[in-house]
N, C-alpha and C. Protein backbone atom coordinates (compact mmCIF):
# COMPACT_ATOMS: atom_id res chain seq x y z
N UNK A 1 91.59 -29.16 -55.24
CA UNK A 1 90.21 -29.63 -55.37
C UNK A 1 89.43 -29.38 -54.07
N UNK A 2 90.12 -29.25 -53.04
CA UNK A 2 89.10 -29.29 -51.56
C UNK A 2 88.66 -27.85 -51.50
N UNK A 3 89.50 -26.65 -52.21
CA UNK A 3 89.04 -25.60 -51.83
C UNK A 3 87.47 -25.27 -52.64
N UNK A 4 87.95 -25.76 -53.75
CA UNK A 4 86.67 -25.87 -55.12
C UNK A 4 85.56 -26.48 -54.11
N UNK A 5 85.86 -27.52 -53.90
CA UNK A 5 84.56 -28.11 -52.91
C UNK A 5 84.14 -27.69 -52.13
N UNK A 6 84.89 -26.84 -51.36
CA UNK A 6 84.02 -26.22 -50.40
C UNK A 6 83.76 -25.04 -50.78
N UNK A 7 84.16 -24.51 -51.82
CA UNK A 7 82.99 -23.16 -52.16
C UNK A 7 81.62 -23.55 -52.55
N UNK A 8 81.59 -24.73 -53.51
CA UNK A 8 80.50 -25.38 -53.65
C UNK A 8 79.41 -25.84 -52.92
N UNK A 9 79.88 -26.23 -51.87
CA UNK A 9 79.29 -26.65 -50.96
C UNK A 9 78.68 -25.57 -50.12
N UNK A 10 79.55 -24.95 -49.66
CA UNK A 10 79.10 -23.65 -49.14
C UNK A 10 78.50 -22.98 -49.66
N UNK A 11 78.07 -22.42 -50.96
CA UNK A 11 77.42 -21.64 -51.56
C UNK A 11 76.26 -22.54 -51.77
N UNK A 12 75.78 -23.95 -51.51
CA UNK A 12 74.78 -24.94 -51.67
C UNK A 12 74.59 -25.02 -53.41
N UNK A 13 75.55 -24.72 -54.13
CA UNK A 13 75.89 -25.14 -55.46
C UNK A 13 75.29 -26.70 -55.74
N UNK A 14 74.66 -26.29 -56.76
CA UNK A 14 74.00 -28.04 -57.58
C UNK A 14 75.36 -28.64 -58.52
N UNK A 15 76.18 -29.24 -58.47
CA UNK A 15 77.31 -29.67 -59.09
C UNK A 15 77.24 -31.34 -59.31
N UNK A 16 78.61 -31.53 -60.24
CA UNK A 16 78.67 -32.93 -60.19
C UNK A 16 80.10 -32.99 -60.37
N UNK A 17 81.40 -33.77 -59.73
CA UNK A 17 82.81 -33.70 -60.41
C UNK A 17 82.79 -34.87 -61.11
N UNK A 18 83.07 -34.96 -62.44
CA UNK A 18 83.29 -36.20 -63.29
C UNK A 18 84.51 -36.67 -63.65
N UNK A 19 84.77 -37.99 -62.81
CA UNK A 19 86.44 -38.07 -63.36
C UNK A 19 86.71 -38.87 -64.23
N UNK A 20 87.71 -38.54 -64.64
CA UNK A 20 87.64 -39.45 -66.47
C UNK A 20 89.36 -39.70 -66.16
N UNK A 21 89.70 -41.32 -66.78
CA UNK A 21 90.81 -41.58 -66.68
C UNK A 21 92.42 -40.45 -67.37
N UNK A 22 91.46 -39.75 -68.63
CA UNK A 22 92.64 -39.36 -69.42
C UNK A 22 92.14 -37.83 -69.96
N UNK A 23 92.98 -36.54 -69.42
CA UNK A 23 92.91 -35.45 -69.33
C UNK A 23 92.22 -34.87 -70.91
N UNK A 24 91.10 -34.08 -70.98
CA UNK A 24 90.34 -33.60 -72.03
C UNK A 24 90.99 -32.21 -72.39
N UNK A 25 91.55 -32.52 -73.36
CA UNK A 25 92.48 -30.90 -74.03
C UNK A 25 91.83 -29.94 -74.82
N UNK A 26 90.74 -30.12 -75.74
CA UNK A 26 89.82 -29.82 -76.69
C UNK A 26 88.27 -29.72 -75.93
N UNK A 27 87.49 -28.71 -76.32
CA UNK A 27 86.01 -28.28 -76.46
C UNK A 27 85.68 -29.73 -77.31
N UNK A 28 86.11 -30.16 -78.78
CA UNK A 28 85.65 -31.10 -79.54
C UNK A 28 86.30 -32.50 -78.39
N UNK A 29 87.19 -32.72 -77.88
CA UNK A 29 87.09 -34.16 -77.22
C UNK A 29 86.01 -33.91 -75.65
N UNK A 30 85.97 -32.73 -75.25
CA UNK A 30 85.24 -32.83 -73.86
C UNK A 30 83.51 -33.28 -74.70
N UNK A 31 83.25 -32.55 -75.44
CA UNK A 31 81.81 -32.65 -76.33
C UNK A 31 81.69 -34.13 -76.58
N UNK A 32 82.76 -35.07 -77.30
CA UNK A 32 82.47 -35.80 -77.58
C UNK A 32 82.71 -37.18 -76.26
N UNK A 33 83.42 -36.43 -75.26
CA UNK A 33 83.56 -37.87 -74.61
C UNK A 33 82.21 -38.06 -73.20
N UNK A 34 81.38 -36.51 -73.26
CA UNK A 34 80.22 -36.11 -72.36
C UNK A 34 79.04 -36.91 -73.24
N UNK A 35 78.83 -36.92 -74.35
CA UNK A 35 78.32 -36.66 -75.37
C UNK A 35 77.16 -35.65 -75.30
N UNK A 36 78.03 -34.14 -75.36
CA UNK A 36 77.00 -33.26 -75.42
C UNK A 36 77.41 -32.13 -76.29
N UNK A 37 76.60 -31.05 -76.46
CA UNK A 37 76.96 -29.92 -77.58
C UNK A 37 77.70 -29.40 -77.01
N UNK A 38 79.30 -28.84 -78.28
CA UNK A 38 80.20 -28.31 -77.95
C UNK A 38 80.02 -27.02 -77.21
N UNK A 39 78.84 -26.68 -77.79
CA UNK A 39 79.17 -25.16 -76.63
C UNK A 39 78.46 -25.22 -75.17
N UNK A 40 78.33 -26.73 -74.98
CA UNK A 40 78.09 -27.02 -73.26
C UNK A 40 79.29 -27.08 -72.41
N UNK A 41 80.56 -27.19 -73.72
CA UNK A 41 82.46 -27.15 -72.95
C UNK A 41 82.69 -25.63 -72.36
N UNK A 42 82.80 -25.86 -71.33
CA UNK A 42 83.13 -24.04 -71.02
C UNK A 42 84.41 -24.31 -70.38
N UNK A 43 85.43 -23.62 -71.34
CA UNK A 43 86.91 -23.48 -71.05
C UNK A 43 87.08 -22.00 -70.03
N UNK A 44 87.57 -22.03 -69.41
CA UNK A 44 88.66 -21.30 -68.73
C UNK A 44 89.98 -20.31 -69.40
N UNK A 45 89.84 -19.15 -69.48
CA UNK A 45 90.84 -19.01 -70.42
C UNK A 45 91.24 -17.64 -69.47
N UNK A 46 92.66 -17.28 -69.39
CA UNK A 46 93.20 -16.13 -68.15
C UNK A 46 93.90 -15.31 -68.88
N UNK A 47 93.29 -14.05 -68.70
CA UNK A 47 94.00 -12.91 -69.85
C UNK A 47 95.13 -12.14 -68.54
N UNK A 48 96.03 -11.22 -69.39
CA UNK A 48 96.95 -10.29 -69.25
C UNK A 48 96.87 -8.69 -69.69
N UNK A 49 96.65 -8.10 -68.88
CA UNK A 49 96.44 -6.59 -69.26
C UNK A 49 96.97 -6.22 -68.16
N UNK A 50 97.18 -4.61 -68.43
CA UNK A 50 97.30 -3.56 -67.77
C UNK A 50 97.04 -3.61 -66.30
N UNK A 51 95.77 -3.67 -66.27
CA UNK A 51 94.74 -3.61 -65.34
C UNK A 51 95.29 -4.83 -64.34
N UNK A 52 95.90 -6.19 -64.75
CA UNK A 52 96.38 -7.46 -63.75
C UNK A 52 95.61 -9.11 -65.17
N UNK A 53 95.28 -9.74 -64.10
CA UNK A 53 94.54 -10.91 -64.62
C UNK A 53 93.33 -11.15 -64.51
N UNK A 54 92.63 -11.05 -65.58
CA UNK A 54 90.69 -11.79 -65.76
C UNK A 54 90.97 -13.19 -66.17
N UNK A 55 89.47 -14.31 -65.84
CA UNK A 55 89.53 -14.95 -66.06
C UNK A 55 88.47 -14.89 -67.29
N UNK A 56 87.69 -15.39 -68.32
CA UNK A 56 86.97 -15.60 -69.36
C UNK A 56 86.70 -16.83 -69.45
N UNK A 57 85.55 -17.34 -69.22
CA UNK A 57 84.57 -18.47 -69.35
C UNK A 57 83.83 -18.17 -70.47
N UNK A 58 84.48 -19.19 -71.29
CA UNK A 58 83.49 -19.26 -72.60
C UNK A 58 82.72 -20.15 -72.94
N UNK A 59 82.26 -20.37 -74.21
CA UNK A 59 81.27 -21.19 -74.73
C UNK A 59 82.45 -22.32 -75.91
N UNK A 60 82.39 -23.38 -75.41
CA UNK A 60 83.12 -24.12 -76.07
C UNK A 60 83.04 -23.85 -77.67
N UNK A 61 82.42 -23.23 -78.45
CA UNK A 61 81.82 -22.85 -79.48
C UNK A 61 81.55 -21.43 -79.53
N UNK A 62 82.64 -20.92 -79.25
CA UNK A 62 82.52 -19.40 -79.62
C UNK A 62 83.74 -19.17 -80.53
N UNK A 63 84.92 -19.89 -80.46
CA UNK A 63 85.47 -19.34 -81.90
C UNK A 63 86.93 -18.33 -81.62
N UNK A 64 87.09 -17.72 -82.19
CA UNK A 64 88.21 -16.46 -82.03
C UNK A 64 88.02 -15.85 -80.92
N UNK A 65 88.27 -15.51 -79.57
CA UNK A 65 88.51 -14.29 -78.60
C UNK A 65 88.38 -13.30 -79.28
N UNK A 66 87.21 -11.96 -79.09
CA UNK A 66 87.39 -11.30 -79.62
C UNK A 66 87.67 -10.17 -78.83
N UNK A 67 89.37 -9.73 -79.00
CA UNK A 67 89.94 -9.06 -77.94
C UNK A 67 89.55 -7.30 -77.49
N UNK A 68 89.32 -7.06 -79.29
CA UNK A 68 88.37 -5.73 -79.16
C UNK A 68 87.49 -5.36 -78.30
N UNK A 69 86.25 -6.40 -78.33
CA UNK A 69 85.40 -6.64 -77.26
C UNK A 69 85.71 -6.84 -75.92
N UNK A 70 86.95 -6.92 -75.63
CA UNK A 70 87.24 -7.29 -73.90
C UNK A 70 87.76 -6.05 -73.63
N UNK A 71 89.14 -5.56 -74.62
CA UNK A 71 89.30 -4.04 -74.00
C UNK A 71 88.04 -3.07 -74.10
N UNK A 72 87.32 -3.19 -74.63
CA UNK A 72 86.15 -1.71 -74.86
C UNK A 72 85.37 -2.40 -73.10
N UNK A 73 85.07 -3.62 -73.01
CA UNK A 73 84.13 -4.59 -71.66
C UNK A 73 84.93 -3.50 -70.31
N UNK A 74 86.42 -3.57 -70.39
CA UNK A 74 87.19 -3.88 -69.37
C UNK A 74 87.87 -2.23 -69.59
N UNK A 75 87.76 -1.54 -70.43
CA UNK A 75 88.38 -0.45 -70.47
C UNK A 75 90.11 -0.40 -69.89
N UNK A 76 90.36 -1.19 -70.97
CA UNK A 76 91.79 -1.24 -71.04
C UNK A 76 92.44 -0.94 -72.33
N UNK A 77 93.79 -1.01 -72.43
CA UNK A 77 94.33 -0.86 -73.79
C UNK A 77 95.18 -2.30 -74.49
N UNK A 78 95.64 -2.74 -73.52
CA UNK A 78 96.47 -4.51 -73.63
C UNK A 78 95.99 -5.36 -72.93
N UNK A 79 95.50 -6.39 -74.08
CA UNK A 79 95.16 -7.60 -73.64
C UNK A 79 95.84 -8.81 -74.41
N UNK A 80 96.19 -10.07 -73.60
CA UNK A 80 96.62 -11.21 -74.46
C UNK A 80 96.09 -11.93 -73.49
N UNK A 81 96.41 -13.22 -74.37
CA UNK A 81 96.37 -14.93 -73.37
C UNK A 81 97.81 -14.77 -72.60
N UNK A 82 96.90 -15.04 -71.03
CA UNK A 82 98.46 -15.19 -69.96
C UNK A 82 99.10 -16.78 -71.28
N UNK A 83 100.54 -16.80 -70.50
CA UNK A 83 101.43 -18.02 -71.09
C UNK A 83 100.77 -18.53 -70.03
N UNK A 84 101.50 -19.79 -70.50
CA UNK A 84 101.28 -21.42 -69.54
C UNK A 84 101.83 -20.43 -67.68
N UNK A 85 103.07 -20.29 -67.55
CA UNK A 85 104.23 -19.95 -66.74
C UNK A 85 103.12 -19.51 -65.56
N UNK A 86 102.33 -18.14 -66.74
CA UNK A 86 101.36 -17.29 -65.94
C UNK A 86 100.39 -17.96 -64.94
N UNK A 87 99.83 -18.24 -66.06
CA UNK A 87 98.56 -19.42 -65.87
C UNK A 87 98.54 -20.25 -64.82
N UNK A 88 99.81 -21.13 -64.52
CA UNK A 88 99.99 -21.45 -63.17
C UNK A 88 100.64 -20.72 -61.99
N UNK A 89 101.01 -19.94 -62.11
CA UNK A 89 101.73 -19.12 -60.83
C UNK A 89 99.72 -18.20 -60.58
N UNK A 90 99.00 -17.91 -61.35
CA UNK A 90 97.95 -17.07 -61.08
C UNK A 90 97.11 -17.84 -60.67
N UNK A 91 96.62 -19.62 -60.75
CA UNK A 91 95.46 -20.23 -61.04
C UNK A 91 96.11 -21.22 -60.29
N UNK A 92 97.27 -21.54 -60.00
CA UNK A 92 97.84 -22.72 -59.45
C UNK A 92 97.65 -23.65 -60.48
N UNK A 93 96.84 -24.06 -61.55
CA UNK A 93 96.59 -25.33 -62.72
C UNK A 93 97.52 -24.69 -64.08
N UNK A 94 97.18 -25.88 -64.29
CA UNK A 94 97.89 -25.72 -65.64
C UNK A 94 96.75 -25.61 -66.78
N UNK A 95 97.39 -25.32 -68.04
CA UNK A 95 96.33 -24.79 -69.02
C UNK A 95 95.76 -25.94 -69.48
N UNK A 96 94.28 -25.75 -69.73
CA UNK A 96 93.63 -26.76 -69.79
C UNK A 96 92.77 -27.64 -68.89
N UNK A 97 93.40 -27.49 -67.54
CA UNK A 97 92.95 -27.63 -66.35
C UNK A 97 92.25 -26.52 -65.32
N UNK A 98 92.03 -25.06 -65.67
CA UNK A 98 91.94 -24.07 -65.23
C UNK A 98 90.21 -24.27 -64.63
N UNK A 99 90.03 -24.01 -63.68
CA UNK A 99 89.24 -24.43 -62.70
C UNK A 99 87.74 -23.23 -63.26
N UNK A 100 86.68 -23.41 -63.27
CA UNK A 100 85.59 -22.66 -63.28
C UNK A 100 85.13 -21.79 -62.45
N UNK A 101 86.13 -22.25 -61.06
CA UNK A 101 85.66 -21.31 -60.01
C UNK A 101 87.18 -20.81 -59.68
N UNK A 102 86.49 -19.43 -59.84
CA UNK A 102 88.08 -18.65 -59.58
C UNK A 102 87.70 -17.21 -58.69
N UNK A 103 87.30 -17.21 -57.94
CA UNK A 103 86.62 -16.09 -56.62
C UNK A 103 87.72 -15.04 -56.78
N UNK A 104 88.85 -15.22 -56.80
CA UNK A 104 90.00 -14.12 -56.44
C UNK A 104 90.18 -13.40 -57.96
N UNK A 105 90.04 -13.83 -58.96
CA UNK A 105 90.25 -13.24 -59.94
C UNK A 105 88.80 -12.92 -60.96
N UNK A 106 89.21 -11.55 -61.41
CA UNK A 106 87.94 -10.99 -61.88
C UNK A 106 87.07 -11.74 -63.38
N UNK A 107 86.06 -11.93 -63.64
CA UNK A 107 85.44 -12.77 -64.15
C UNK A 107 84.22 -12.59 -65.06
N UNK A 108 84.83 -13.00 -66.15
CA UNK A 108 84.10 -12.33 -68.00
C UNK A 108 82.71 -13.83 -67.83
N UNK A 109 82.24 -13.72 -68.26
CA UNK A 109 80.91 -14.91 -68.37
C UNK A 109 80.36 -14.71 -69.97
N UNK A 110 80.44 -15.76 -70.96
CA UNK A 110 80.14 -16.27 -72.03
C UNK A 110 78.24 -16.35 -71.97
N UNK A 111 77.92 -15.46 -72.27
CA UNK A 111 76.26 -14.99 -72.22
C UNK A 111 75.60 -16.31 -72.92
N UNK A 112 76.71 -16.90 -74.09
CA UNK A 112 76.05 -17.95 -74.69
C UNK A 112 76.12 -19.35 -73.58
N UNK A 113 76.55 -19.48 -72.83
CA UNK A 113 76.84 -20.69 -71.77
C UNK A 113 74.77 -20.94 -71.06
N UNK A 114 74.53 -19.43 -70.97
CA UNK A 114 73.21 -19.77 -70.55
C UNK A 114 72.06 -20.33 -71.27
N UNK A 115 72.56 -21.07 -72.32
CA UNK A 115 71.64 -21.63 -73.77
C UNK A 115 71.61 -23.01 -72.72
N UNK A 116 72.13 -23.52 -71.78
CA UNK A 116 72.17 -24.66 -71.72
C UNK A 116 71.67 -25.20 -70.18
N UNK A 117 71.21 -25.83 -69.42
CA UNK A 117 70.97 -26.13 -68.78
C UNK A 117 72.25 -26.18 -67.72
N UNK A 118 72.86 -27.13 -67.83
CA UNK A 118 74.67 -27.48 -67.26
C UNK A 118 75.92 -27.23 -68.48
N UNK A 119 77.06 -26.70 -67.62
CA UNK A 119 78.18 -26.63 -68.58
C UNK A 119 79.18 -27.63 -67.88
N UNK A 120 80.04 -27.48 -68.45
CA UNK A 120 81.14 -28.45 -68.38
C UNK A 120 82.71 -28.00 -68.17
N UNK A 121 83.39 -28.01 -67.36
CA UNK A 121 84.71 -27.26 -67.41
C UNK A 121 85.67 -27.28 -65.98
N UNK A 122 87.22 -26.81 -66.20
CA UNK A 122 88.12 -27.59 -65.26
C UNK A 122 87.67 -27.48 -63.68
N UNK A 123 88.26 -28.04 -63.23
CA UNK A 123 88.39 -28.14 -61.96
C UNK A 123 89.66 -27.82 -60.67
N UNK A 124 91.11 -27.65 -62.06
CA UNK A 124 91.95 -27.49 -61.62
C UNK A 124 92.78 -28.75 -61.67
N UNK A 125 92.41 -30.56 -62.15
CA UNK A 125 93.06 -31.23 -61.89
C UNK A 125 92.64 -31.49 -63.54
N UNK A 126 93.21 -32.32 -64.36
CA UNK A 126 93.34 -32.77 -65.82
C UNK A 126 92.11 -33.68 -65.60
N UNK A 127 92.05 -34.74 -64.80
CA UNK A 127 91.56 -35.90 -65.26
C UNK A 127 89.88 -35.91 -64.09
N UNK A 128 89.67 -34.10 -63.90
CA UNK A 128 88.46 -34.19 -63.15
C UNK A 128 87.43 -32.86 -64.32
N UNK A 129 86.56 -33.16 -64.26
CA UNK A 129 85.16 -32.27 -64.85
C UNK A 129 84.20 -31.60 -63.97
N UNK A 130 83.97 -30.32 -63.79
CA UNK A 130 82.65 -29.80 -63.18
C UNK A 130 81.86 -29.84 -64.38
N UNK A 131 80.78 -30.09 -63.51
CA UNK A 131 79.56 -30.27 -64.31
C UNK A 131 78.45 -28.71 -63.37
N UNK A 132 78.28 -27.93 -64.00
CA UNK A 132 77.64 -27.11 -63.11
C UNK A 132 76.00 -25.66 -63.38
N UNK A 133 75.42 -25.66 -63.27
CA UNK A 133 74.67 -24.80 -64.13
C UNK A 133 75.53 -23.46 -64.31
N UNK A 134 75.16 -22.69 -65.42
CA UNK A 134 75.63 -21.28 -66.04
C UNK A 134 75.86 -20.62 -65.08
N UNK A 135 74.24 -20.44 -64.24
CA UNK A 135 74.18 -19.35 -63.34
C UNK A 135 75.00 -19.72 -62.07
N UNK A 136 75.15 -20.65 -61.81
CA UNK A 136 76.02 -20.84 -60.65
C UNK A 136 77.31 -20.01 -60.37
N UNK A 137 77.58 -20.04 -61.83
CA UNK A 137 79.13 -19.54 -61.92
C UNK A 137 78.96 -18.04 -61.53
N UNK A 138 78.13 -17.34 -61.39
CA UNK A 138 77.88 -16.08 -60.57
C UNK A 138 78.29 -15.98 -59.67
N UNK A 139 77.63 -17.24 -58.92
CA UNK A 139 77.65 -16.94 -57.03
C UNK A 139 78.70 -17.24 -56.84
N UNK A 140 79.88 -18.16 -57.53
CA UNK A 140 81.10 -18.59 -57.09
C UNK A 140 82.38 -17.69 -57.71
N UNK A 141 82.18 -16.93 -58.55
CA UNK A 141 83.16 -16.16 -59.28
C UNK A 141 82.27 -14.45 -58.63
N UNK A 142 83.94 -13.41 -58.77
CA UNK A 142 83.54 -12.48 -58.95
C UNK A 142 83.74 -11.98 -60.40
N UNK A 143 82.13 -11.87 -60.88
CA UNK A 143 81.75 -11.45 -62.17
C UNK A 143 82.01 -9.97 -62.33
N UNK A 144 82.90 -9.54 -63.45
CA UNK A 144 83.06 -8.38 -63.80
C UNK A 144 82.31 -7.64 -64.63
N UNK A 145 82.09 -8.78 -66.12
CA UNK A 145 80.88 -8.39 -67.00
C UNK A 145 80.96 -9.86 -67.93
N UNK A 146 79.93 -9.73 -69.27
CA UNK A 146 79.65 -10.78 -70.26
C UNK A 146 80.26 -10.28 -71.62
N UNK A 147 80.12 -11.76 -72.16
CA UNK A 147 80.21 -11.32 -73.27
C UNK A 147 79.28 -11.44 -74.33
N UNK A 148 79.29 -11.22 -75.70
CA UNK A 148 78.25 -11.75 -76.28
C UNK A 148 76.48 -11.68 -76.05
């Protein structure tokens, strides 16, 4: 969490960390325990290809990965969801907890996330929330491309 903070800080990021007693596993429980629209949940999700590891920030409300669309984005030929194993040896968190700001690893952005004023998504610890605008996630990630 201190490193998260101080990118934040350093980059003069508008943020908020929200801590909630009991870890949010679901887009539908983060939506409902914020009380805001599901596609204000922006999950974290860390792919596997060829190429190494992307991260993909989505729209809590986008539905199926559509993997077609990432190899044609990324000009690759194999893509999957890293495992759990991955996920933490690459991100240090565990799934579910996968942090919004991920500088070292290359970075997909959910075009629909900018419908919203603030999104919502890990921090790296279960029982903490960034609260952060869309565009932020620019200055703190290196953005590769969008989706959608």
């Amino acid at each position: 969490m201190d490193a998260l903070l101080s990118i934040l800080v350093n980059q003069q990021i508008d943020y908020e960390i929200i801590e909630h007693g009991k870890p949010i596993h679901t887009a539908q429980e983060g939506a409902a325990f914020f009380g805001i629209h599901i596609g204000q949940t922006a999950p974290t999700l860390l792919l596997r290809t060829e190429k190494g590891y992307y991260a993909l920030i989505i729209s809590g409300d986008y539905g199926r990965v559509a993997f077609d669309t990432l190899k044609e984005l990324l000009q690759i030929q194999d893509i999957k969801l890293a495992i759990p194993s991955e996920v933490e040896q690459v991100t240090g968190c565990k799934i579910g907890s996968v942090s919004l700001v991920n500088p070292n690893i290359p970075t997909i952005i959910d075009r629909e996330l900018y419908r919203f004023r603030y999104v919502y998504g890990g921090t790296g610890l279960p029982q903490a929330t960034l609260k952060i605008q869309p565009q932020d996630l620019e200055k703190v990630n290196h953005v590769v491309g969008y989706i959608r």
